[in-house]
PDB file of N, CA and C in Angstrom:
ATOM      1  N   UNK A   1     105.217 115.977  89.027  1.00  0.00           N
ATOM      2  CA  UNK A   1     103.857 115.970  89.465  1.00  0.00           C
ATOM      3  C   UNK A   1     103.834 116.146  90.979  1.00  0.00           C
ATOM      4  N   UNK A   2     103.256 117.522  91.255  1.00  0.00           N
ATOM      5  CA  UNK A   2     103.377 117.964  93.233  1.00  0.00           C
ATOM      6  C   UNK A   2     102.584 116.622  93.458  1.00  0.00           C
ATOM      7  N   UNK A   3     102.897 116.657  94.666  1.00  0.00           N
ATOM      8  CA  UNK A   3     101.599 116.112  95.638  1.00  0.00           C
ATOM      9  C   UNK A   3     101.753 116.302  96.852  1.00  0.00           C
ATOM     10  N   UNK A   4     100.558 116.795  97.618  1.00  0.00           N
ATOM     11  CA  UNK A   4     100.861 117.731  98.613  1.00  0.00           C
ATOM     12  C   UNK A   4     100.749 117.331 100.475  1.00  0.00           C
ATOM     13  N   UNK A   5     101.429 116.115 100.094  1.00  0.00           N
ATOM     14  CA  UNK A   5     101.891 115.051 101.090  1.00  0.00           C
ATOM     15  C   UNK A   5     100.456 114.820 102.057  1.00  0.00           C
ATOM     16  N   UNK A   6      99.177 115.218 102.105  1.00  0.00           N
ATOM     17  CA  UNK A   6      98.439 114.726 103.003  1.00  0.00           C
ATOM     18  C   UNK A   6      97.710 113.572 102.678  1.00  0.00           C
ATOM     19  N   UNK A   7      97.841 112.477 103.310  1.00  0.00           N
ATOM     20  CA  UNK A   7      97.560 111.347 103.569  1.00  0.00           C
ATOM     21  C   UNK A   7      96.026 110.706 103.375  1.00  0.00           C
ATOM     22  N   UNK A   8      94.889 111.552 103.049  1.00  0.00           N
ATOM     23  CA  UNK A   8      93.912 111.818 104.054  1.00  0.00           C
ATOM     24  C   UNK A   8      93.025 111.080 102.428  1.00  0.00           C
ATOM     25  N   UNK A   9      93.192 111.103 101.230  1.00  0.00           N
ATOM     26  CA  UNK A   9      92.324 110.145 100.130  1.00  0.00           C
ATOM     27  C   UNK A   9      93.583 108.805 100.521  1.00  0.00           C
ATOM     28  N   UNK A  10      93.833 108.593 100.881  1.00  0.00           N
ATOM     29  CA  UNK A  10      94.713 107.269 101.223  1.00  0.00           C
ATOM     30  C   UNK A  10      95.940 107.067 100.251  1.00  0.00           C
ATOM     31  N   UNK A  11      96.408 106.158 100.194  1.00  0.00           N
ATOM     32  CA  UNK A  11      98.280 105.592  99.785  1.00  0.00           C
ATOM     33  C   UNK A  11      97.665 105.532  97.861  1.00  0.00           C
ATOM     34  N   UNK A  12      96.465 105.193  97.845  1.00  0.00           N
ATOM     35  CA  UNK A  12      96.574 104.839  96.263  1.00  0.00           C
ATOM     36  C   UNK A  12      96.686 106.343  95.329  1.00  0.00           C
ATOM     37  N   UNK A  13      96.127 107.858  95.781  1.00  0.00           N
ATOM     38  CA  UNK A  13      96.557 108.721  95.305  1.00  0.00           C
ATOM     39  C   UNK A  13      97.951 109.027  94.632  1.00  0.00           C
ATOM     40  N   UNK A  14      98.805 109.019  95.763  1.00  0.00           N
ATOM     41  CA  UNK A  14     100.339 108.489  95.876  1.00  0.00           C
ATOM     42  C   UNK A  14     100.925 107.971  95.172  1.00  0.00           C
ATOM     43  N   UNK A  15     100.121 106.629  94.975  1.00  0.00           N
ATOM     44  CA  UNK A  15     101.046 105.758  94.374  1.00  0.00           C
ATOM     45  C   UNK A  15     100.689 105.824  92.729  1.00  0.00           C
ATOM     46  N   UNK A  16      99.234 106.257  92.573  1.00  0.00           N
ATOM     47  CA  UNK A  16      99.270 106.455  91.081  1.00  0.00           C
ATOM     48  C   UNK A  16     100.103 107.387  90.407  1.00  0.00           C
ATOM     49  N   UNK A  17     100.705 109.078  91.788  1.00  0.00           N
ATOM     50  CA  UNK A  17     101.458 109.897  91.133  1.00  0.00           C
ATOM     51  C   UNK A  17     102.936 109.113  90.552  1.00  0.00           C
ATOM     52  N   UNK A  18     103.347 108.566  92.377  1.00  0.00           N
ATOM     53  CA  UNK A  18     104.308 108.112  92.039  1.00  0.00           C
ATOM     54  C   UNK A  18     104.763 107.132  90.594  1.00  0.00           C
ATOM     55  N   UNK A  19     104.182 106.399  90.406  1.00  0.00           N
ATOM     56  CA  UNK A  19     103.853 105.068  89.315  1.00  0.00           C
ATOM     57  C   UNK A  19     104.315 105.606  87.992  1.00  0.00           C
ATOM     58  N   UNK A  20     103.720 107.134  88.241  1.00  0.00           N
ATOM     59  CA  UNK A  20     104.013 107.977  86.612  1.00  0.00           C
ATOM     60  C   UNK A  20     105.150 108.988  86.516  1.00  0.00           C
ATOM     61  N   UNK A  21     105.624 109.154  88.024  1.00  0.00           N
ATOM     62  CA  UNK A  21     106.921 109.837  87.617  1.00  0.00           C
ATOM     63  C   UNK A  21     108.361 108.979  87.861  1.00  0.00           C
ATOM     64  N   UNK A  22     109.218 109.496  87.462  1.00  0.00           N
ATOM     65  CA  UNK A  22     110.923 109.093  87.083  1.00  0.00           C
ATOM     66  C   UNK A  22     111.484 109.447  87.982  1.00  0.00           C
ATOM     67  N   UNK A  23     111.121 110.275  88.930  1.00  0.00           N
ATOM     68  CA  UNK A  23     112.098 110.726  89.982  1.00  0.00           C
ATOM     69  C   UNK A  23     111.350 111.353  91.620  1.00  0.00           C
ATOM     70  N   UNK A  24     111.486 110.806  92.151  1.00  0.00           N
ATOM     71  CA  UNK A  24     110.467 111.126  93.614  1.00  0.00           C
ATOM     72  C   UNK A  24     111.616 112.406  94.471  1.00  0.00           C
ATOM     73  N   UNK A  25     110.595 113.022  95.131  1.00  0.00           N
ATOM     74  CA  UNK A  25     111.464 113.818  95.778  1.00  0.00           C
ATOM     75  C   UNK A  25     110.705 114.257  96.970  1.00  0.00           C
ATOM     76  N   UNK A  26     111.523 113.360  97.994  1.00  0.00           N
ATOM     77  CA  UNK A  26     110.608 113.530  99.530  1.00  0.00           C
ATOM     78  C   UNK A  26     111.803 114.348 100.826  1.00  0.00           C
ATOM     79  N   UNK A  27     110.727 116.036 101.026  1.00  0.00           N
ATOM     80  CA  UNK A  27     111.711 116.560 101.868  1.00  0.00           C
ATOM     81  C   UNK A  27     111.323 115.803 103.324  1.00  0.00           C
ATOM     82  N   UNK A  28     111.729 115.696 103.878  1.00  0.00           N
ATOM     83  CA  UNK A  28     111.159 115.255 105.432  1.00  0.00           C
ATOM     84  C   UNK A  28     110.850 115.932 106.068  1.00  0.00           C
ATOM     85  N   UNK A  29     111.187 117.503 106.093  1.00  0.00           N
ATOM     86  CA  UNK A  29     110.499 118.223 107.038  1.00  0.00           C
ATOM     87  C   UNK A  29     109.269 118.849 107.531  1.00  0.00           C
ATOM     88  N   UNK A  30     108.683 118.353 105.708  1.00  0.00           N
ATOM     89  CA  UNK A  30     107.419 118.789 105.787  1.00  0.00           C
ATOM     90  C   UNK A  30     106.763 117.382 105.724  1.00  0.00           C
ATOM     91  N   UNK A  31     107.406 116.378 105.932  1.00  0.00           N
ATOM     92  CA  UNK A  31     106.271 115.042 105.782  1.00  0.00           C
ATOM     93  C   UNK A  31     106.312 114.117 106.579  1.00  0.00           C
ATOM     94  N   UNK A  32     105.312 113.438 107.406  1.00  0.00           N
ATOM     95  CA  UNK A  32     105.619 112.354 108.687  1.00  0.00           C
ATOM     96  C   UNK A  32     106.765 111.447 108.195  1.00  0.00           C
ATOM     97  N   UNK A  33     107.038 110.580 109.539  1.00  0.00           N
ATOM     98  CA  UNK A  33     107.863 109.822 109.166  1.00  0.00           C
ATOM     99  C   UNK A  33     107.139 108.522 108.657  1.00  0.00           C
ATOM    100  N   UNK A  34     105.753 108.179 108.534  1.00  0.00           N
ATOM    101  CA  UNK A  34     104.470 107.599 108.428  1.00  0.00           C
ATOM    102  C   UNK A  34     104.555 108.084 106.964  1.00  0.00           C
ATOM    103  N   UNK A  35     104.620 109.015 106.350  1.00  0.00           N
ATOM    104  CA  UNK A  35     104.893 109.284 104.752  1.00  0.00           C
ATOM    105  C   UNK A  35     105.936 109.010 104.396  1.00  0.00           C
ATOM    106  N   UNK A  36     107.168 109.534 104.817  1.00  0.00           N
ATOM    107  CA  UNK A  36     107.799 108.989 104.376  1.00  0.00           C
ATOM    108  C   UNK A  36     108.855 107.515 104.070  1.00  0.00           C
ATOM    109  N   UNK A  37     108.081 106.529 104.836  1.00  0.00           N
ATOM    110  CA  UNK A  37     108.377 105.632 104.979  1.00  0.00           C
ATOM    111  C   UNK A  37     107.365 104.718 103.682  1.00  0.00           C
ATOM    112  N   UNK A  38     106.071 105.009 103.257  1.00  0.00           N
ATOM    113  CA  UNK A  38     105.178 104.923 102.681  1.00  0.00           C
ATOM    114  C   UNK A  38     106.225 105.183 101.107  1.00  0.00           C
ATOM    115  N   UNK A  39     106.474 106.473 100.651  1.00  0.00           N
ATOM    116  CA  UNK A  39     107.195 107.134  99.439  1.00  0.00           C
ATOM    117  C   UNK A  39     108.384 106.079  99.861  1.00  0.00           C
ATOM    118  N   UNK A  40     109.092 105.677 100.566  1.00  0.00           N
ATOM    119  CA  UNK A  40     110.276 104.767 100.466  1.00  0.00           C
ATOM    120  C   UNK A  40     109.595 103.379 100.178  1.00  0.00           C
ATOM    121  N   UNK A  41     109.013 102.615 100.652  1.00  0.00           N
ATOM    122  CA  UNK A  41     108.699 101.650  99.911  1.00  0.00           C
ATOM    123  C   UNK A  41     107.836 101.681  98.498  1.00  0.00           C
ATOM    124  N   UNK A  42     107.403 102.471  98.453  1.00  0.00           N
ATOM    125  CA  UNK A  42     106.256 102.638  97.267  1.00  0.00           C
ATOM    126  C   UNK A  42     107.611 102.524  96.163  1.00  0.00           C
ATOM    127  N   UNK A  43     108.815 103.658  96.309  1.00  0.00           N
ATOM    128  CA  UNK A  43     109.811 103.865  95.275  1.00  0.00           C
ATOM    129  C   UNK A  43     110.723 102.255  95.096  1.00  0.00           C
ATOM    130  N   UNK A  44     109.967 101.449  95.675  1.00  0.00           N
ATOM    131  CA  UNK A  44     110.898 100.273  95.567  1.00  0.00           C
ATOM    132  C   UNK A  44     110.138  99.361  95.229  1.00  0.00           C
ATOM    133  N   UNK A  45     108.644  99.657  95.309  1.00  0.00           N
ATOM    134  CA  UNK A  45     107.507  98.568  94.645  1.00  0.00           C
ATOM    135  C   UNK A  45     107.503  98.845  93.130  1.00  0.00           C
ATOM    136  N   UNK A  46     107.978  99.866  92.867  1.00  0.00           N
ATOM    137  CA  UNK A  46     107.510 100.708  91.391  1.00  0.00           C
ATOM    138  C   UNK A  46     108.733 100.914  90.952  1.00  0.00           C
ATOM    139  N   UNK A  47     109.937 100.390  91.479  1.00  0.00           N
ATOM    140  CA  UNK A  47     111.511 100.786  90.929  1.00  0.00           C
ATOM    141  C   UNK A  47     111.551 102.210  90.800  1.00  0.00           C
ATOM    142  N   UNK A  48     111.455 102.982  91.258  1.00  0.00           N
ATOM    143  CA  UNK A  48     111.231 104.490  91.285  1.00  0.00           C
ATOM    144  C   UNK A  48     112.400 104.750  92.449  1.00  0.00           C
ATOM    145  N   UNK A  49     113.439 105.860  91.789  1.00  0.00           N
ATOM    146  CA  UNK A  49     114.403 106.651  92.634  1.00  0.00           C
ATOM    147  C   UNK A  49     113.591 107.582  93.391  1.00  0.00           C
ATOM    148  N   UNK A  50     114.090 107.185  95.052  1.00  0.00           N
ATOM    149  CA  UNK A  50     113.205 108.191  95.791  1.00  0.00           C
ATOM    150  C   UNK A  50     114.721 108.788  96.844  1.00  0.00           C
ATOM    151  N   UNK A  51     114.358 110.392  96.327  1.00  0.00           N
ATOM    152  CA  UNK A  51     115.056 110.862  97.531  1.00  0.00           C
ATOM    153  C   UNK A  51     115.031 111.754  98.558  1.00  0.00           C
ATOM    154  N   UNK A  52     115.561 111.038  99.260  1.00  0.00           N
ATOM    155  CA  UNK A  52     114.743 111.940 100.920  1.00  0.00           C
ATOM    156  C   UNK A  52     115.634 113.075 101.309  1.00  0.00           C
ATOM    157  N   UNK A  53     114.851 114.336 101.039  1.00  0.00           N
ATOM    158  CA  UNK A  53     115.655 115.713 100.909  1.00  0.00           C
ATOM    159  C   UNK A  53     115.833 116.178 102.806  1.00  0.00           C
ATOM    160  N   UNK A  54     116.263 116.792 103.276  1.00  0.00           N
ATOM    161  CA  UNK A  54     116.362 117.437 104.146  1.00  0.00           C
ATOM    162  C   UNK A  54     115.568 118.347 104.447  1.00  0.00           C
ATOM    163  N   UNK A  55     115.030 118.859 103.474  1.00  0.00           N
ATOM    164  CA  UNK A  55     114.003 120.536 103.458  1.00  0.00           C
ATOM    165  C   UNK A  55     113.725 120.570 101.926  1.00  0.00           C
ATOM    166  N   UNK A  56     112.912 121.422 101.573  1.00  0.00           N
ATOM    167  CA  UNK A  56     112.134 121.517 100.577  1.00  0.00           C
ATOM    168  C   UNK A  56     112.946 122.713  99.844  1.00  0.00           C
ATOM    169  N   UNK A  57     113.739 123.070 100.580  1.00  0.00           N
ATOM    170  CA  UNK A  57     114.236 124.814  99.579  1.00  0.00           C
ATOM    171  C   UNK A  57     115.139 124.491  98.185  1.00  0.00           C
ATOM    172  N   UNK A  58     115.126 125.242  97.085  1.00  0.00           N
ATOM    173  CA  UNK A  58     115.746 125.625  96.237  1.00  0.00           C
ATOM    174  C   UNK A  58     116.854 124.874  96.062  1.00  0.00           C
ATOM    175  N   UNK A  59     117.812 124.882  97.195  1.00  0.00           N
ATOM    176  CA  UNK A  59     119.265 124.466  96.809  1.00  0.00           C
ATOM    177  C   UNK A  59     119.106 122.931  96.912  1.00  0.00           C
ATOM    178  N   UNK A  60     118.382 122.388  98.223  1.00  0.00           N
ATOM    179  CA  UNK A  60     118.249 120.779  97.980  1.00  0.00           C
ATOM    180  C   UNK A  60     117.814 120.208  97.167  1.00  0.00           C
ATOM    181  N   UNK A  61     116.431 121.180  96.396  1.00  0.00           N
ATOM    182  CA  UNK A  61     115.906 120.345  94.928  1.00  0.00           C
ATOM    183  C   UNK A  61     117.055 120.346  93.794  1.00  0.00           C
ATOM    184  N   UNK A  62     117.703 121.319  94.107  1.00  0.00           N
ATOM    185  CA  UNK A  62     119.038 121.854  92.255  1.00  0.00           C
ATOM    186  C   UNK A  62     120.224 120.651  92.936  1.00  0.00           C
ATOM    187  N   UNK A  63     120.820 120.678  93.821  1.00  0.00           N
ATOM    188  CA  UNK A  63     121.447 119.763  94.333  1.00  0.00           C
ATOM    189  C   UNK A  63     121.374 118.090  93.935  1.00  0.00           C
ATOM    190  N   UNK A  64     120.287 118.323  93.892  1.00  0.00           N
ATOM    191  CA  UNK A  64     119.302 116.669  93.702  1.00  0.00           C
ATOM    192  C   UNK A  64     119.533 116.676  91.682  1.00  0.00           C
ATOM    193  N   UNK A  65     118.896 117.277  91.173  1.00  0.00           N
ATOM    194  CA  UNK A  65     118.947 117.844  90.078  1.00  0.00           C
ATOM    195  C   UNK A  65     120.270 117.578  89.384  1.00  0.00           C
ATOM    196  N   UNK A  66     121.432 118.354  90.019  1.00  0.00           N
ATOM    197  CA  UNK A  66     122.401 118.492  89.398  1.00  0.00           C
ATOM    198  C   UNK A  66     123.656 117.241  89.420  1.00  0.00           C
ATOM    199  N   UNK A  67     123.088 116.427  90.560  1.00  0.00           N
ATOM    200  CA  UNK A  67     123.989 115.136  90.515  1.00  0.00           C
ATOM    201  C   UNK A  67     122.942 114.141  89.615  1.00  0.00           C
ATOM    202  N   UNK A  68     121.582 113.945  89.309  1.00  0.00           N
ATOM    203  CA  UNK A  68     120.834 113.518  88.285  1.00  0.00           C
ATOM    204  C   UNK A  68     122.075 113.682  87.280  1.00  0.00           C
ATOM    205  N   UNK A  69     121.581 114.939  86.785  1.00  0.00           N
ATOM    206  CA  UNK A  69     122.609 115.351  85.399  1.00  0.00           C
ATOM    207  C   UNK A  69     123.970 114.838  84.989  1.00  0.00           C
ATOM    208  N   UNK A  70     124.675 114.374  86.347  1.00  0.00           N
ATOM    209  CA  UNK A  70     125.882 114.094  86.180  1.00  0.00           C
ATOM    210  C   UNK A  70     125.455 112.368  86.266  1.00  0.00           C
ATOM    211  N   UNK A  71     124.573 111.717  86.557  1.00  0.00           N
ATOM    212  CA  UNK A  71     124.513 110.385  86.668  1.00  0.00           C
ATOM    213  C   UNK A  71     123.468 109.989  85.461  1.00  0.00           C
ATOM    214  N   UNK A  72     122.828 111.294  84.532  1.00  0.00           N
ATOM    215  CA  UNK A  72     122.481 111.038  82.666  1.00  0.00           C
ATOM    216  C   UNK A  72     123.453 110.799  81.817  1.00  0.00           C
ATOM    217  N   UNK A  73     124.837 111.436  82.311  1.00  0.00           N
ATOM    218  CA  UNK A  73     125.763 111.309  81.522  1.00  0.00           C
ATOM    219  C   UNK A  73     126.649 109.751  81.635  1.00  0.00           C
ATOM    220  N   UNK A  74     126.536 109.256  82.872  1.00  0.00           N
ATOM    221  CA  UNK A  74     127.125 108.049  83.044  1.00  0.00           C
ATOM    222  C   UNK A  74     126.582 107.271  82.526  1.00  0.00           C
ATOM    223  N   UNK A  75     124.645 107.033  82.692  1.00  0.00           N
ATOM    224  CA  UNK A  75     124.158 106.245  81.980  1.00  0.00           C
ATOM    225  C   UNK A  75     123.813 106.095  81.102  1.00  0.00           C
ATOM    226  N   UNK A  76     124.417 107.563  79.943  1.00  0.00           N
ATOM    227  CA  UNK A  76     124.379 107.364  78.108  1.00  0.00           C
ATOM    228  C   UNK A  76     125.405 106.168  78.243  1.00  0.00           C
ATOM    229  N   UNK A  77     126.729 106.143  78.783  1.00  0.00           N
ATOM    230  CA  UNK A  77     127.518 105.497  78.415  1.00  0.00           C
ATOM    231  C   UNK A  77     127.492 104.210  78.572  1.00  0.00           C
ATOM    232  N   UNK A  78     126.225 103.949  80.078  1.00  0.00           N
ATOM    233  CA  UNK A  78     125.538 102.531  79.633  1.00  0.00           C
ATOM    234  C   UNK A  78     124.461 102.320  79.402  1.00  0.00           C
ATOM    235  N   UNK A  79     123.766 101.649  78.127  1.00  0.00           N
ATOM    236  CA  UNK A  79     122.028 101.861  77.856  1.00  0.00           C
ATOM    237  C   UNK A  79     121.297 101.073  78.985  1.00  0.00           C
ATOM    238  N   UNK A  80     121.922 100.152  79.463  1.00  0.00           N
ATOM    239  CA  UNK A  80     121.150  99.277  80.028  1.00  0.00           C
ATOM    240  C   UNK A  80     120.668 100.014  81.714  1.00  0.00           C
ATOM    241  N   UNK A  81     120.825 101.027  81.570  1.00  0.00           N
ATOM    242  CA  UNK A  81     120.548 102.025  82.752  1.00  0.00           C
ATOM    243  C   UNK A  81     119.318 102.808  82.208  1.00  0.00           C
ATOM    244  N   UNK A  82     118.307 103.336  83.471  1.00  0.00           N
ATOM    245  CA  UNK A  82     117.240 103.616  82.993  1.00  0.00           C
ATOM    246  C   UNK A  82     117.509 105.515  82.758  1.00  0.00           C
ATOM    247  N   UNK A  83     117.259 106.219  82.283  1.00  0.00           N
ATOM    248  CA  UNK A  83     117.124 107.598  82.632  1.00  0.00           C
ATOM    249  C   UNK A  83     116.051 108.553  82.928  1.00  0.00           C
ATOM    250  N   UNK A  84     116.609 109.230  83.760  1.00  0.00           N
ATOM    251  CA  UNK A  84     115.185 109.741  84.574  1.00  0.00           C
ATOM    252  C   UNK A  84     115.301 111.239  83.627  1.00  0.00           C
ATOM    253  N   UNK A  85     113.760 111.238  83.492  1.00  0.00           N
ATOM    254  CA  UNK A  85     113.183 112.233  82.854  1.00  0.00           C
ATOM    255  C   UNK A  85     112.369 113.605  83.310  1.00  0.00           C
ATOM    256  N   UNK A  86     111.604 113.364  84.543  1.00  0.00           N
ATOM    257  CA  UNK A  86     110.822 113.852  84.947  1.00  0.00           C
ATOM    258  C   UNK A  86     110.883 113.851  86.371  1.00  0.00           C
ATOM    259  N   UNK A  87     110.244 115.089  87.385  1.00  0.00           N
ATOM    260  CA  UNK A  87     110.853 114.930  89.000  1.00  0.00           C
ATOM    261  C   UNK A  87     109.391 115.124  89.771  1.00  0.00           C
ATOM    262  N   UNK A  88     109.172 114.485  90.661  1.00  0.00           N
ATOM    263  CA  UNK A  88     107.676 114.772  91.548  1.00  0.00           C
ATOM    264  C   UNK A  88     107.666 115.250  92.295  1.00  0.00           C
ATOM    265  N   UNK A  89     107.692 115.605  93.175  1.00  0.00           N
ATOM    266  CA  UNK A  89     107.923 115.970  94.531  1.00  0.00           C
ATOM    267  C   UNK A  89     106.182 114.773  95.682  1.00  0.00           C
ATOM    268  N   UNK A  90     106.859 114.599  96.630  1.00  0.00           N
ATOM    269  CA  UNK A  90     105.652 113.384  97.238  1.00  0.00           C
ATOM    270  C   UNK A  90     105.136 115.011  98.803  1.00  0.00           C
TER     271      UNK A  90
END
């Protein structure tokens, strides 16, 4: 679920996206450090994996993505781990 980092209907927009997705994905270059400090605690009020990308391009989202994939497979092997399903971008 995008959301297109402006601040401006306030933090509860945000946090309802956040609330409903499995996986946060905050580049910094396109977002204050006032946002992203906001998406870092929010991902810790809501137990939500938040990660703070470098840039928004292609290879940092598949990057992000592809160590997910390798950390679905660790946590078949333990249930008591949550698995992420779905990715947002903040």
């Amino acid at each position: 679920m995008p959301h297109d980092g402006y601040m401006k209907k306030g933090v509860k927009k945000l946090e309802n996206s956040l609330r409903r997705s499995d996986m946060v994905l905050c580049p910094v270059n396109c977002n204050s450090h006032a946002a992203c400090s906001i998406v870092k605690n929010l991902g810790k009020k809501h137990n939500k994996p938040v990660y703070m990308l470098t840039n928004s391009s292609l290879s940092a989202v598949s990057q992000v993505i592809k160590e997910d994939i390798n950390d679905k497979s660790e946590e078949a092997k333990n249930p008591k781990k949550a698995m992420v399903t779905a990715i947002s971008t903040a």
